[in-house]
Protein backbone atom coordinates (compact mmCIF):
# COMPACT_ATOMS: atom_id res chain seq x y z
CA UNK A 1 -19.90 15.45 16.87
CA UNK A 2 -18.89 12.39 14.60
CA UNK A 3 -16.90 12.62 11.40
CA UNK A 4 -17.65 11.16 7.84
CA UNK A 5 -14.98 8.85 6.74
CA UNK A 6 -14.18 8.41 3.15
CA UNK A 7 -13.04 4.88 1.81
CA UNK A 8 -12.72 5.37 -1.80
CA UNK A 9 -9.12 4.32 -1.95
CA UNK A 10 -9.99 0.83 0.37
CA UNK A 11 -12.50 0.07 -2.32
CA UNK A 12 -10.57 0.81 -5.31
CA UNK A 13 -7.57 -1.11 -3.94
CA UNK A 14 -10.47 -4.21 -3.28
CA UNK A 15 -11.32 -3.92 -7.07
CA UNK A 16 -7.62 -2.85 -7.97
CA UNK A 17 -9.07 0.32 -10.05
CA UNK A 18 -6.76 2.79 -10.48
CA UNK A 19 -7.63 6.77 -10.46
CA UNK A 20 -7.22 7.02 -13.78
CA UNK A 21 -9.54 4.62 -14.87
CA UNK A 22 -11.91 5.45 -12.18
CA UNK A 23 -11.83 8.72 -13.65
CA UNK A 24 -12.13 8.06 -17.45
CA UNK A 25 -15.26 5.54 -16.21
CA UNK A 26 -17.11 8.60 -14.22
CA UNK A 27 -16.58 11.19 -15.88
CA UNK A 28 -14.96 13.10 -13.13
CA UNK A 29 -11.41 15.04 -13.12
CA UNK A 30 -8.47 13.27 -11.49
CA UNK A 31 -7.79 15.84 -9.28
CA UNK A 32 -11.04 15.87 -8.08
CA UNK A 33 -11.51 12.60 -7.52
CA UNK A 34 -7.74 12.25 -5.65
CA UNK A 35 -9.25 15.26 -3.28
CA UNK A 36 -12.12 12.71 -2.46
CA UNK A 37 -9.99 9.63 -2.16
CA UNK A 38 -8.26 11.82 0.25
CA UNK A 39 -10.58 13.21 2.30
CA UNK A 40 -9.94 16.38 1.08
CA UNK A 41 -13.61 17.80 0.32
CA UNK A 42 -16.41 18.83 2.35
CA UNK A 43 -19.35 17.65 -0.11
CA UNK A 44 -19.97 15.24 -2.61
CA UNK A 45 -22.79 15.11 -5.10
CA UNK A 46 -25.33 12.41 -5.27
CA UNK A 47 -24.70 11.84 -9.35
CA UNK A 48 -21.04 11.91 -8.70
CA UNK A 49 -21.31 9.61 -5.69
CA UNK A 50 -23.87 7.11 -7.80
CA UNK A 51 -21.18 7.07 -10.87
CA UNK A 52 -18.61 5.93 -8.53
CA UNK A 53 -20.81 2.87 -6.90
CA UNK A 54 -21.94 1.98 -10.81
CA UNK A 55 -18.24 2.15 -11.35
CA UNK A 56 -16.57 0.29 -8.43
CA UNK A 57 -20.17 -1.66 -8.55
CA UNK A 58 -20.21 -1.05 -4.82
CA UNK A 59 -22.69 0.96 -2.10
CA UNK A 60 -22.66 4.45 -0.79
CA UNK A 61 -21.76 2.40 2.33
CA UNK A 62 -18.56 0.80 1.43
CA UNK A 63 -17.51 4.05 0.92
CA UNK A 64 -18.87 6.18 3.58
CA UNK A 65 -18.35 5.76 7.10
CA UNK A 66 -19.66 7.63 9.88
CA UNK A 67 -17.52 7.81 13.27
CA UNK A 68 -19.19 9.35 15.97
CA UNK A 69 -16.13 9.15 18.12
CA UNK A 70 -13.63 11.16 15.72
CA UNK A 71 -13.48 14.56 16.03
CA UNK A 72 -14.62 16.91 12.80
CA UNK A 73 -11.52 18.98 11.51
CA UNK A 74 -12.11 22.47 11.43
């Protein structure tokens, strides 16, 4: 099975956002947001995940990526 690849910090560097502001602008903890930028989580919420595209003004898409050849971590 593929793996879900997580982009956040390629599309903050493209709009040269830092975490903290990223953070103060969604409304979600640093730490919790550094665990996404990471890859460090297993789920994300849809409100959460729609702040951060009104935020970055990107798509779900720039930061998702699904790689069917990478193997899931267990």
């Amino acid at each position: 099975m593929g793996k879900i690849i997580l982009r956040l910090d390629r599309v903050m560097a493209d709009r040269k956002m830092s975490l903290n502001e990223l953070s103060e602008k969604v409304g979600v903890a640093n730490v919790n947001l550094s665990k996404l930028k990471n890859g460090h989580i297993s789920a994300v919420r849809f409100s959460t995940l729609s702040a951060i595209c009104e935020a970055l003004s990107c798509q779900p898409g720039d930061i998702l990526e699904y790689d069917p050849t990478a193997e899931e971590e267990e």
